[in-house]
N, C-alpha and C. Protein backbone atom coordinates (compact mmCIF):
# COMPACT_ATOMS: atom_id res chain seq x y z
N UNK A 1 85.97 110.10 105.74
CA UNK A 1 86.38 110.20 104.34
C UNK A 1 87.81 110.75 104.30
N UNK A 2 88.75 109.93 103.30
CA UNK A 2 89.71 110.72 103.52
C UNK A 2 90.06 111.38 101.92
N UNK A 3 90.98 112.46 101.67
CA UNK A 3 90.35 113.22 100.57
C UNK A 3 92.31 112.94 99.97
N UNK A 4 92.44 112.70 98.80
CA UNK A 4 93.20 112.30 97.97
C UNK A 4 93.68 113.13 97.20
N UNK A 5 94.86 113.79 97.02
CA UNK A 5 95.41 114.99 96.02
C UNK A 5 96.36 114.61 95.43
N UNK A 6 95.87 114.83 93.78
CA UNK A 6 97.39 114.74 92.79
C UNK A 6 98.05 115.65 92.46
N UNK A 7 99.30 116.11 92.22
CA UNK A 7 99.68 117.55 91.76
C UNK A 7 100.90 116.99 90.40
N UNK A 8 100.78 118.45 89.87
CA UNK A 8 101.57 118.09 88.82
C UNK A 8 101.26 117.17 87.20
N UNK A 9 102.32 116.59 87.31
CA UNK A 9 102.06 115.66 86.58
C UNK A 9 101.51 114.66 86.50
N UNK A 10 101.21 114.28 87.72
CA UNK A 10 100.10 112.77 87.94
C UNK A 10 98.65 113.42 87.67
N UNK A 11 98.49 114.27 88.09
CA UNK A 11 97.34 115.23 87.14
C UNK A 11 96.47 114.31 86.42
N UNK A 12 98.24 114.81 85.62
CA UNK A 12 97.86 114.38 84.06
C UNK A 12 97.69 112.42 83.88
N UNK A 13 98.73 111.78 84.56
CA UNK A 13 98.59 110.23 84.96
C UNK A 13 97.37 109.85 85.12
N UNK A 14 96.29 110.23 86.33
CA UNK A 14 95.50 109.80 86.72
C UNK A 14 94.43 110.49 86.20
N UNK A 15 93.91 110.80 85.89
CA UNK A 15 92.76 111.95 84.97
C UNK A 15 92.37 112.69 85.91
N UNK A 16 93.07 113.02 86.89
CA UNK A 16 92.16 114.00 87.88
C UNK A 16 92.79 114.96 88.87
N UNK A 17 92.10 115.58 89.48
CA UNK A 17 93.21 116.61 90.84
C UNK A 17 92.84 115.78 92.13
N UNK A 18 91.94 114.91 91.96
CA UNK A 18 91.50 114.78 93.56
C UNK A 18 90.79 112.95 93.65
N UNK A 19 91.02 112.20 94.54
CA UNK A 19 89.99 111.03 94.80
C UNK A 19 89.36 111.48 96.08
N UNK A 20 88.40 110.77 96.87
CA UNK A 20 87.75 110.78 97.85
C UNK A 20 87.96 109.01 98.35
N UNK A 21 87.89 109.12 99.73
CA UNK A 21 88.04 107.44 99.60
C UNK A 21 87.77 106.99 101.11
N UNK A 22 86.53 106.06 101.24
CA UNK A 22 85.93 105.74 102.90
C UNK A 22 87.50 105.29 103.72
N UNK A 23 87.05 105.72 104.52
CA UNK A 23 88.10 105.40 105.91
C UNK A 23 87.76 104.33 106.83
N UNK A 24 86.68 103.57 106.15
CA UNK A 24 86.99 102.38 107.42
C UNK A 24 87.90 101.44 107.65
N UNK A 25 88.56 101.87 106.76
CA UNK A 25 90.18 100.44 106.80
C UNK A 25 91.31 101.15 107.26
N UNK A 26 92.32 101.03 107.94
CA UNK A 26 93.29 101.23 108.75
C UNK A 26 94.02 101.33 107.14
N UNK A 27 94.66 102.05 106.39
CA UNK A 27 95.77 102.35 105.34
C UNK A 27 96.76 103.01 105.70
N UNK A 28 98.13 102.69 105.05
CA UNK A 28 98.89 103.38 104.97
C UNK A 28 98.98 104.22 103.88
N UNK A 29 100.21 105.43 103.61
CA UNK A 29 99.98 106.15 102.25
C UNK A 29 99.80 105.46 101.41
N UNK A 30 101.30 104.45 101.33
CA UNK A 30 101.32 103.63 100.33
C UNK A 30 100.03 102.50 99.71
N UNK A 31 99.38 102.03 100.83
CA UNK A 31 98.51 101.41 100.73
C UNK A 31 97.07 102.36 100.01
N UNK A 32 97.10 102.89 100.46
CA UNK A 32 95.71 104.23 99.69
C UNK A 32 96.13 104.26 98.14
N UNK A 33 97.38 104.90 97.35
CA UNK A 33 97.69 104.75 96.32
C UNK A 33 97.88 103.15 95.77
N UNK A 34 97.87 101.93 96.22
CA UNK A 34 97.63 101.10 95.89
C UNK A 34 96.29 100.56 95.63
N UNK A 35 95.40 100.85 96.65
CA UNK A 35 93.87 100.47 96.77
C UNK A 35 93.10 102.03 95.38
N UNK A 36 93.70 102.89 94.92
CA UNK A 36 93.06 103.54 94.30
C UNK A 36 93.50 103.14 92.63
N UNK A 37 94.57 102.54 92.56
CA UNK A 37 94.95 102.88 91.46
C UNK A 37 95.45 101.33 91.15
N UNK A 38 95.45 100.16 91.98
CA UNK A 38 95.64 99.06 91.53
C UNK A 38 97.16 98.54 90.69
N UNK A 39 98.23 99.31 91.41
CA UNK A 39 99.62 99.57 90.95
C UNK A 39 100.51 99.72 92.07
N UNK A 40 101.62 99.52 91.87
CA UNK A 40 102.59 100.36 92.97
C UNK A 40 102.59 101.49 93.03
N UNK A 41 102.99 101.98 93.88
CA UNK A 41 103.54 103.56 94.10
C UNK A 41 105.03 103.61 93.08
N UNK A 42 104.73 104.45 92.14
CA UNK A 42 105.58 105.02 91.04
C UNK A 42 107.32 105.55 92.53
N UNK A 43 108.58 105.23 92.22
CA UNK A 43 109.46 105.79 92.83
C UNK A 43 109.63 106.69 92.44
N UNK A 44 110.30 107.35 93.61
CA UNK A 44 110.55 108.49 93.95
C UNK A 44 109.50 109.47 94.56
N UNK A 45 107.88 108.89 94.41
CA UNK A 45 106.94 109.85 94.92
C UNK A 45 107.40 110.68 96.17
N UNK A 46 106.94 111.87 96.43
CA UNK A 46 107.25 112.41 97.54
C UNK A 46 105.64 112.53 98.30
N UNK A 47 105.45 112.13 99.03
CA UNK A 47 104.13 112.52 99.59
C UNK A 47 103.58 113.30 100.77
N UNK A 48 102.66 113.64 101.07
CA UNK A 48 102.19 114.49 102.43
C UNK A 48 101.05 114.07 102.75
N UNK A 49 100.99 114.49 103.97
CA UNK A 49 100.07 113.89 104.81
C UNK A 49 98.89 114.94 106.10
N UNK A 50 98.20 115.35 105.73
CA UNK A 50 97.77 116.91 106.45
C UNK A 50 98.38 117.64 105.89
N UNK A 51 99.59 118.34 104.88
CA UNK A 51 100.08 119.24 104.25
C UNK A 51 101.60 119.18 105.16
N UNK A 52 101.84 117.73 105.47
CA UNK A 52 103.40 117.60 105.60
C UNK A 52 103.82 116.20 105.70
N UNK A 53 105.42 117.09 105.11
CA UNK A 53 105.89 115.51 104.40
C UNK A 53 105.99 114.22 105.51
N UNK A 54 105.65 113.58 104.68
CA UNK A 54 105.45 111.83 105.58
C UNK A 54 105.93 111.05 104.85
N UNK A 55 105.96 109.99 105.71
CA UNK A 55 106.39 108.50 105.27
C UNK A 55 105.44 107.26 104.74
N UNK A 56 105.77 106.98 103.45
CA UNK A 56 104.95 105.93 102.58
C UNK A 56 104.22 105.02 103.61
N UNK A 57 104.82 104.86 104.99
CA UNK A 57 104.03 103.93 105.94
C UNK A 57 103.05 104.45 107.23
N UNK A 58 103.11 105.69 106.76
CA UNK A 58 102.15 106.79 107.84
C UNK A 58 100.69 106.17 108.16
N UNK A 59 100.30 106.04 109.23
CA UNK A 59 98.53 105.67 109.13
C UNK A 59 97.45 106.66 108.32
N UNK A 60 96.87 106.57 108.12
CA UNK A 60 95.49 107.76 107.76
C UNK A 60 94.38 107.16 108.10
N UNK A 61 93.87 108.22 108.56
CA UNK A 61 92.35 107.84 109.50
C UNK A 61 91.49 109.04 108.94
N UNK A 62 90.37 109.12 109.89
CA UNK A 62 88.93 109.79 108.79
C UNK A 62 89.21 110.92 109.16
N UNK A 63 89.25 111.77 107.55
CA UNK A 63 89.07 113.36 107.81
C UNK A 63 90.74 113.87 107.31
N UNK A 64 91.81 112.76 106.87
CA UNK A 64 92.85 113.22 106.63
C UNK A 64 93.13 113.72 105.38
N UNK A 65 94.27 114.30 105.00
CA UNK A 65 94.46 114.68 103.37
C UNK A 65 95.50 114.27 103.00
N UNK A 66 95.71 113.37 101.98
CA UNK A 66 97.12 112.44 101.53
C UNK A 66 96.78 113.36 100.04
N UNK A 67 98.33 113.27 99.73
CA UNK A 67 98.70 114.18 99.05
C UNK A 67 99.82 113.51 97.99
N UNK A 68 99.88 113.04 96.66
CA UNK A 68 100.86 112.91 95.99
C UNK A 68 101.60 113.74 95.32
N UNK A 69 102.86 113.42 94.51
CA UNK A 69 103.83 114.56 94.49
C UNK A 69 104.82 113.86 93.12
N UNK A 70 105.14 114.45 92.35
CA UNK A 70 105.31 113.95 91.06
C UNK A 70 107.29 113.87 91.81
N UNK A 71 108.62 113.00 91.46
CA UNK A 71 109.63 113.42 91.64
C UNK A 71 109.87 114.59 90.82
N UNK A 72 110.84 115.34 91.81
CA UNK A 72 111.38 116.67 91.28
C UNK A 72 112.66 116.43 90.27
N UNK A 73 112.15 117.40 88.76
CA UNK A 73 113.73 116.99 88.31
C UNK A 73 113.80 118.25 87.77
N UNK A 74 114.86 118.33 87.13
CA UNK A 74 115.11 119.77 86.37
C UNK A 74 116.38 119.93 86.10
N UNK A 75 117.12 121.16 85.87
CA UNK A 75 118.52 121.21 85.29
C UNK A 75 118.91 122.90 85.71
């Protein structure tokens, strides 16, 4: 199982803090946020992967934690 985290503002996007999602398919990040949400990956996401930053084309296998990340803005 691999366990799915929203923070922030996608929170609020996706109605939730968390998905769960079987691991028998070889995914990439990008591919996991595609297969959950039936969309692209919004730009600029920053994402993680075990609790560090990775690349939209990282593998994930069973037992990992992918992690989304709203872009940072501010003033």
């Amino acid at each position: 199982m691999i366990t799915v985290k929203y923070f922030a503002s996608l929170q609020d996007t996706v109605g939730k803090a968390e998905d769960k999602l079987d691991a028998s398919a070889n995914l990439s990040i990008e591919a996991i946020w595609q297969t959950l949400h039936n969309t692209p990956l919004p730009k600029g996401m920053l994402v993680s992967l075990n609790q560090e930053y990775a690349a939209l084309t990282d593998p994930v296998k069973d037992g990992d934690e992918v992690a989304y990340f709203p872009p940072v803005t501010g003033g």
